[in-house]
N, C-alpha and C. Protein backbone atom coordinates (compact mmCIF):
# COMPACT_ATOMS: atom_id res chain seq x y z
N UNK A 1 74.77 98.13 85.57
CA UNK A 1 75.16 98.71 86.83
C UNK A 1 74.04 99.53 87.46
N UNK A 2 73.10 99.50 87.01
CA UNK A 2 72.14 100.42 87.25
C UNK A 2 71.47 100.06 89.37
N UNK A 3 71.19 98.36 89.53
CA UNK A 3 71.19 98.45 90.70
C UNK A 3 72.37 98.19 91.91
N UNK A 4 73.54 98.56 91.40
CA UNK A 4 74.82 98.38 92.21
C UNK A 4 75.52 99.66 92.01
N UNK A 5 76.36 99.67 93.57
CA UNK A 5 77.84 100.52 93.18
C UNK A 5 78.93 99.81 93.72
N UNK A 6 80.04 100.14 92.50
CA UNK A 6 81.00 99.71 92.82
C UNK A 6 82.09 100.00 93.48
N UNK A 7 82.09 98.81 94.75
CA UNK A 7 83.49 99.41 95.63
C UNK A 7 84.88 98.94 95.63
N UNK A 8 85.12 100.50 95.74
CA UNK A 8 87.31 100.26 95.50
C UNK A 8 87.93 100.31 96.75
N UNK A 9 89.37 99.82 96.69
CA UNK A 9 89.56 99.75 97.63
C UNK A 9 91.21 100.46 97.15
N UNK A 10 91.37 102.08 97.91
CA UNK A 10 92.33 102.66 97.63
C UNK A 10 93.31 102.04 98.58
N UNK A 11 94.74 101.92 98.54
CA UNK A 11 95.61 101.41 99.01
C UNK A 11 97.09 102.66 98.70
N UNK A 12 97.05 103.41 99.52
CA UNK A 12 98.08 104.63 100.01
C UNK A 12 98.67 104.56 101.55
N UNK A 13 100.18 105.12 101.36
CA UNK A 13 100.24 105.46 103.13
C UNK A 13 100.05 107.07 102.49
N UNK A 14 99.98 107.47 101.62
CA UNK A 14 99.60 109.08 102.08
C UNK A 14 98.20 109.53 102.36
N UNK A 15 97.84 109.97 103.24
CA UNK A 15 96.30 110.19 103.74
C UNK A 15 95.92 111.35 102.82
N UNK A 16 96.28 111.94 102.50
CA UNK A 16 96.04 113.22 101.51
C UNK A 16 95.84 112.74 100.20
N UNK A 17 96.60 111.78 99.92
CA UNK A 17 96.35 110.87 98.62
C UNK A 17 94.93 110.31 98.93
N UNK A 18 94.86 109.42 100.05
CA UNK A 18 93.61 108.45 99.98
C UNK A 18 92.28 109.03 100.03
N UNK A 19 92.73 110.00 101.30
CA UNK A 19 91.62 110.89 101.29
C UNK A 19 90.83 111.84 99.86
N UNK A 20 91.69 112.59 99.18
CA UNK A 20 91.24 112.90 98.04
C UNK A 20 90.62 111.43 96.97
N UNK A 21 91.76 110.48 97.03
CA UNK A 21 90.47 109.78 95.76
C UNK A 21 89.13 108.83 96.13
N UNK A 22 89.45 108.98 98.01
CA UNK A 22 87.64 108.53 98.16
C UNK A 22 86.86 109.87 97.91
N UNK A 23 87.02 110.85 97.96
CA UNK A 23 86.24 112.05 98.36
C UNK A 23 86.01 112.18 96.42
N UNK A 24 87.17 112.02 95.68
CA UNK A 24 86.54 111.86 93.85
C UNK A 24 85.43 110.69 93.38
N UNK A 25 86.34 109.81 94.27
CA UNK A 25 85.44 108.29 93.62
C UNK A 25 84.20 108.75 93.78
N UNK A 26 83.52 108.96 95.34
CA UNK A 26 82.55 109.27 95.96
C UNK A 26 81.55 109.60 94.85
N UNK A 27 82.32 110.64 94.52
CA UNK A 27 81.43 111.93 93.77
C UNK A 27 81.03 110.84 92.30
N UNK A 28 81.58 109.72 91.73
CA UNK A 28 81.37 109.38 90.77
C UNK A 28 80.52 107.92 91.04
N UNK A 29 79.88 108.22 92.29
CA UNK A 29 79.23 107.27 92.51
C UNK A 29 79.78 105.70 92.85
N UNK A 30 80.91 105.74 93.28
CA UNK A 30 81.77 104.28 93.50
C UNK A 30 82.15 104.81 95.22
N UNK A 31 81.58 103.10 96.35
CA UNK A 31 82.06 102.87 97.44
C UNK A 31 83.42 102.96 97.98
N UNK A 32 84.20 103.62 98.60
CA UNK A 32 85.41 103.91 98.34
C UNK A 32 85.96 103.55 99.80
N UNK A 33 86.64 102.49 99.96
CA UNK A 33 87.40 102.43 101.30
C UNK A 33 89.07 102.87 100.87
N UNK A 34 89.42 102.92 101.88
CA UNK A 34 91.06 102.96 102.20
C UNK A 34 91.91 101.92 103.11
N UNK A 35 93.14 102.01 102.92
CA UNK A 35 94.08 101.19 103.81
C UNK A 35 95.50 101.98 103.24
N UNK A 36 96.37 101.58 104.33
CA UNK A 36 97.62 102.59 103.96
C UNK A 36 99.03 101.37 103.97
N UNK A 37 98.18 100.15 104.83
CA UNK A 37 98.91 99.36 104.52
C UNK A 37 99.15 97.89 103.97
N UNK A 38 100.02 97.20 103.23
CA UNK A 38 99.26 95.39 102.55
C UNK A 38 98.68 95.07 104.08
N UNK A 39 99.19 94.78 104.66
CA UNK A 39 98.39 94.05 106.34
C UNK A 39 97.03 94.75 106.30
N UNK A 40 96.71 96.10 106.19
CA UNK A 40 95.34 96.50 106.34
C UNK A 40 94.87 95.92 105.08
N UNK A 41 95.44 96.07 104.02
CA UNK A 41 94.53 95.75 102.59
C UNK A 41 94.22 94.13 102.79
N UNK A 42 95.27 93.86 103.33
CA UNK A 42 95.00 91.99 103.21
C UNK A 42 93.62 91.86 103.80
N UNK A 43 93.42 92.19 105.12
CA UNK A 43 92.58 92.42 106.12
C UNK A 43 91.34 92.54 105.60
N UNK A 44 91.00 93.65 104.84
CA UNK A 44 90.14 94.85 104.37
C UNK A 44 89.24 93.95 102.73
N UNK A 45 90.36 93.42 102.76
CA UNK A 45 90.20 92.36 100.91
C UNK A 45 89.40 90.69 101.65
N UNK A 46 89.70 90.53 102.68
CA UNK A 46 89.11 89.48 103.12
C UNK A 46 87.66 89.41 103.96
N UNK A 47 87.79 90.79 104.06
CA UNK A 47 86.34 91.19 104.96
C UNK A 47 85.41 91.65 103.82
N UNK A 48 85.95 92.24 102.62
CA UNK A 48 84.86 92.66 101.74
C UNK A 48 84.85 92.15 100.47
N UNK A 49 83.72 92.57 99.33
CA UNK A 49 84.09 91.76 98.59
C UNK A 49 84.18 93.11 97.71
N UNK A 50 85.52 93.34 96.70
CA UNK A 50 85.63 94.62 95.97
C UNK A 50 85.56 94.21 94.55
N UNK A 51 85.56 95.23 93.63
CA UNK A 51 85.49 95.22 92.47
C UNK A 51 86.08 96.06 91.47
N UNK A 52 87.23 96.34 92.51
CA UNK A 52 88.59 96.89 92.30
C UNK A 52 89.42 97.39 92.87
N UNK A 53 90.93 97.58 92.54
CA UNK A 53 92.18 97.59 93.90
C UNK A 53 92.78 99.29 93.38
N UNK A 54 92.79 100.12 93.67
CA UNK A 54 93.66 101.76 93.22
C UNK A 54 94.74 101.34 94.24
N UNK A 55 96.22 100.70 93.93
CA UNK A 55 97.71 100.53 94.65
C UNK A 55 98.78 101.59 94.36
N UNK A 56 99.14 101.99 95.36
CA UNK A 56 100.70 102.86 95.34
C UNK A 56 101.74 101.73 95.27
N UNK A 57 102.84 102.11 94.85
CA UNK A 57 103.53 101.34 94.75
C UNK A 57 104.81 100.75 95.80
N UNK A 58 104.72 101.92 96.70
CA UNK A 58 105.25 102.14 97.78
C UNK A 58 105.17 102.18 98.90
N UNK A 59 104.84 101.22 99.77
CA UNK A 59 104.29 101.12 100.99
C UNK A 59 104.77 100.72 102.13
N UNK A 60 104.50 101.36 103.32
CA UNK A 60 105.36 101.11 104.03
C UNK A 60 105.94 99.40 104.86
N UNK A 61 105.01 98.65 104.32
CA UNK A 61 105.47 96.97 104.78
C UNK A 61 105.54 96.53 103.31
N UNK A 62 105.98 96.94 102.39
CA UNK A 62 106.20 96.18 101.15
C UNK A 62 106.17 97.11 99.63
N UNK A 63 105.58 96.02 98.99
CA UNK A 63 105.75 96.80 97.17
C UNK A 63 103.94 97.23 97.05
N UNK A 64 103.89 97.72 95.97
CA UNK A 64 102.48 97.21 95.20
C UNK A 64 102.34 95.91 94.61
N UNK A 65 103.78 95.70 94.19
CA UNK A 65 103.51 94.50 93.08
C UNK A 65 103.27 93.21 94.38
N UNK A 66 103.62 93.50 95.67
CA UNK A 66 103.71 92.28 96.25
C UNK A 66 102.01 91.86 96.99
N UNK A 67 101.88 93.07 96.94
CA UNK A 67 100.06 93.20 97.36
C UNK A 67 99.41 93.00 95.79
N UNK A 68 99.60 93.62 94.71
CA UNK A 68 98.64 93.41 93.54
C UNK A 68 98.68 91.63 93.25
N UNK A 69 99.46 90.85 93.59
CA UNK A 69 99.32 90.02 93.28
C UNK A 69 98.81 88.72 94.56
N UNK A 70 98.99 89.68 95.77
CA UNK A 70 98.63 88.96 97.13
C UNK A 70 96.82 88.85 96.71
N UNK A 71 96.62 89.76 96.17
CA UNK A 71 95.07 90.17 96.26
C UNK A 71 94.65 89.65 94.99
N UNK A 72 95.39 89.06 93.96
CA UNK A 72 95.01 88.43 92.78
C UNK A 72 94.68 86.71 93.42
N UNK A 73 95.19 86.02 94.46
CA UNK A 73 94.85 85.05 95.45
C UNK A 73 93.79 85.35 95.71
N UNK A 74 93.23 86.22 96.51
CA UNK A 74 92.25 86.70 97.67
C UNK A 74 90.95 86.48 96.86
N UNK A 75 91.21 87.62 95.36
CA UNK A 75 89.95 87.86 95.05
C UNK A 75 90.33 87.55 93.31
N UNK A 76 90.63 86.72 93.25
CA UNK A 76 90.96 86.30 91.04
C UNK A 76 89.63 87.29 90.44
N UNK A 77 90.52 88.07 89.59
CA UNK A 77 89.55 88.32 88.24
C UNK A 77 89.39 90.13 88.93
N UNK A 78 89.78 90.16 90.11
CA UNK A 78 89.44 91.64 90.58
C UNK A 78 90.56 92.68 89.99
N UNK A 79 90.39 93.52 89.12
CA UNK A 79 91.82 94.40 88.30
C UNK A 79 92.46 95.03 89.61
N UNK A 80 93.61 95.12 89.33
CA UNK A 80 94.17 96.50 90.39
C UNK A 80 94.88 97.38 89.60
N UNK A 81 94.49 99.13 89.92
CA UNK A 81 95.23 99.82 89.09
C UNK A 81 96.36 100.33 89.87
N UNK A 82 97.57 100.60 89.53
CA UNK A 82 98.50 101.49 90.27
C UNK A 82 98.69 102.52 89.76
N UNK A 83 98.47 103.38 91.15
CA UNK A 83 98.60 104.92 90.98
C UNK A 83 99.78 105.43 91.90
N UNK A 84 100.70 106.13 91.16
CA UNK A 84 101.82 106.13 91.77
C UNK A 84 102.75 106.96 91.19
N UNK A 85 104.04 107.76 91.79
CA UNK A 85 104.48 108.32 91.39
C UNK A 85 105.67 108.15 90.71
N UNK A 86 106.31 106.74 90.34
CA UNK A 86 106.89 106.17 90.23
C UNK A 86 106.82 106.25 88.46
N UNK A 87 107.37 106.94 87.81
CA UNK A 87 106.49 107.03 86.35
C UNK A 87 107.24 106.34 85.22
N UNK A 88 108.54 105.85 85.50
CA UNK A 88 109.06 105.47 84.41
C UNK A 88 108.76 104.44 83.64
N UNK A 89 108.97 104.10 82.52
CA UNK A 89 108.61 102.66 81.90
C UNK A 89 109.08 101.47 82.52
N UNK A 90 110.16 101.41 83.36
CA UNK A 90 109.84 99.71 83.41
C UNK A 90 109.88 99.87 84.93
N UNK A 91 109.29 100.82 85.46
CA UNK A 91 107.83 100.53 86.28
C UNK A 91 106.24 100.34 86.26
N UNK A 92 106.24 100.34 85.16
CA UNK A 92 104.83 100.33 84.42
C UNK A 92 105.06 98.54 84.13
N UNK A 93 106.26 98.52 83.28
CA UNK A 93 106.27 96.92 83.37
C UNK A 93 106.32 96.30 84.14
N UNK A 94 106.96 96.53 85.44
CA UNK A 94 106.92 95.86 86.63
C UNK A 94 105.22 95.25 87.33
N UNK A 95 104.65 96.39 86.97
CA UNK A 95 103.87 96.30 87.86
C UNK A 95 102.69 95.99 86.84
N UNK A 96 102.61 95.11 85.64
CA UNK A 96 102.02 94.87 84.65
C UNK A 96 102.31 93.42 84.83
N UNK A 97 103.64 93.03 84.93
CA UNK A 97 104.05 91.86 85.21
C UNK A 97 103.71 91.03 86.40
N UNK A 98 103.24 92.32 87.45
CA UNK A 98 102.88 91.60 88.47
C UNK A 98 101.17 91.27 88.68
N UNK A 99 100.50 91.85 87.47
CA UNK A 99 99.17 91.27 87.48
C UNK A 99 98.46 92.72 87.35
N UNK A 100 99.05 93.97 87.18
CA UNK A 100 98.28 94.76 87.05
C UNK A 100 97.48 94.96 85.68
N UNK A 101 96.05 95.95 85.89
CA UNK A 101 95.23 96.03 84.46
C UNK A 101 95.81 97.23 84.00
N UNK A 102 96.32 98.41 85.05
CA UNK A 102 96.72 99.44 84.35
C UNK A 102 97.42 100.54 85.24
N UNK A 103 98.35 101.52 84.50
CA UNK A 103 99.01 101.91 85.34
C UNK A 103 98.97 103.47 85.14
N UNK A 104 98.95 104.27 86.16
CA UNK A 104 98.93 105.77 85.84
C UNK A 104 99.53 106.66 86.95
N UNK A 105 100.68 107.35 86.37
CA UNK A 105 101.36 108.03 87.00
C UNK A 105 101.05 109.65 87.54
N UNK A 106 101.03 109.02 89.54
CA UNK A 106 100.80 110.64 89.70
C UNK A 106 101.41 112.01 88.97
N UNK A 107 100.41 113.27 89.19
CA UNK A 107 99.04 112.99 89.93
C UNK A 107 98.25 113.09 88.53
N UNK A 108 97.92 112.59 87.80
CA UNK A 108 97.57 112.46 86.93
C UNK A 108 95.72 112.02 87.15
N UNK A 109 95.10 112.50 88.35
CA UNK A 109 93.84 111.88 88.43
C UNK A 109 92.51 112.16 87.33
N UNK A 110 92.69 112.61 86.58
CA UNK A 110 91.96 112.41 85.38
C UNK A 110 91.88 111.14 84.87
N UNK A 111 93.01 111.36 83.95
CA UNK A 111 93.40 109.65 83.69
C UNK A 111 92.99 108.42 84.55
N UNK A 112 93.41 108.97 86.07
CA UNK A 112 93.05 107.49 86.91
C UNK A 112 91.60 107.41 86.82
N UNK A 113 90.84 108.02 87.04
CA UNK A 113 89.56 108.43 87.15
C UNK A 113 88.68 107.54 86.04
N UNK A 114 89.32 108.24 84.76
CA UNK A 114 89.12 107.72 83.36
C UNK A 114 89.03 105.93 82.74
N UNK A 115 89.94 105.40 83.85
CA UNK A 115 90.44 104.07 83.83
C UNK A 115 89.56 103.18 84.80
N UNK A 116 89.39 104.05 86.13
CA UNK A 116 88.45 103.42 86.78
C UNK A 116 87.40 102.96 85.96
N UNK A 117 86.51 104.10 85.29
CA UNK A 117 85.45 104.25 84.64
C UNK A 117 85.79 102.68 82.91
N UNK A 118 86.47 102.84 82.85
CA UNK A 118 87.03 101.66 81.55
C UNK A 118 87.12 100.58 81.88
N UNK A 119 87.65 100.16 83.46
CA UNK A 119 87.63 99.00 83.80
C UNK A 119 86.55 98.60 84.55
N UNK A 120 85.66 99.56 84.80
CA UNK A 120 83.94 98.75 85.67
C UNK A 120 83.42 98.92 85.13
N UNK A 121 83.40 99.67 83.77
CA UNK A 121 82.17 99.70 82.56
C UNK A 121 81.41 98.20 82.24
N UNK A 122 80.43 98.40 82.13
CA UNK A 122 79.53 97.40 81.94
C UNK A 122 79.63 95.80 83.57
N UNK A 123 80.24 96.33 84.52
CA UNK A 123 80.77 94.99 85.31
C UNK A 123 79.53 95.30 86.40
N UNK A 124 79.11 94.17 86.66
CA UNK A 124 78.11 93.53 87.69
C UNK A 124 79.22 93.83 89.27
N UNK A 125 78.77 94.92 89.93
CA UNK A 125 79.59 94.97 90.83
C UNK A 125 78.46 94.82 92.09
N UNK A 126 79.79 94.61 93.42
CA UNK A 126 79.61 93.96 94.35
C UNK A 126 78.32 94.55 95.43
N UNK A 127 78.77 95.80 95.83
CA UNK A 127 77.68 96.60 96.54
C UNK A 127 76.77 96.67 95.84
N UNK A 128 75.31 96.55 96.36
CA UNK A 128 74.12 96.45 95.93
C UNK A 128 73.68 98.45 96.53
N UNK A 129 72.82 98.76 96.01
CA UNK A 129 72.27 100.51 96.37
C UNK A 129 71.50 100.64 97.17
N UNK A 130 71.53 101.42 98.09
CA UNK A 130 70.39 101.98 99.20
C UNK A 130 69.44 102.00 98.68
């Protein structure tokens, strides 16, 4: 990874949510867009090329699971994590079932943070560096 960074693509309708985990990612050296909704993410996933999906599960035109797996079409092999407040176990399965790599319940951003870092470890990502 040394001449790339890798960009995510957060997927929230809360702006306070999105806004904080581009403003973390940032800091950890990962390209960080947003969208608040699947229509923007669809959009946003076809214009760029990412190298990973951060999904709420709750959105206002649909699920996560219906976007984590819209975007498993778009872009195969790209993980999506869901971050969400939704914490129980068989929402974790749900959204495991629907193609996710991993799941972490707000606000728990350590952990998410932690996972980012586990799932682009060692990965040839998309953005190339200034």
């Amino acid at each position: 990874m040394t001449n790339s960074r890798c960009r995510v693509l957060c997927v929230d309708d809360h702006h306070d949510t999105s806004e904080m985990l581009q403003m973390l990612l940032a800091e950890e050296n990962f390209e960080v867009h947003t969208a608040a909704t699947i229509e923007e993410a669809g959009r946003m996933a076809g214009a760029f090329q990412y190298d990973l999906y951060v999904l709420d599960k709750r959105l206002p035109d649909g699920t996560g699971m219906d976007l984590c797996e819209m975007l498993d079409q778009v872009s195969p092999g790209v993980p999506c994590i869901f971050y969400t407040g939704d914490a129980y176990e068989i929402h974790r399965r749900e959204a495991m079932a629907a193609g996710a790599a991993a799941y972490v319940a707000k606000p728990n951003i350590e952990a998410l943070i932690t996972t980012v870092h586990e799932l682009l470890s060692g990965s040839e990502c998309a953005t190339t560096a200034d």
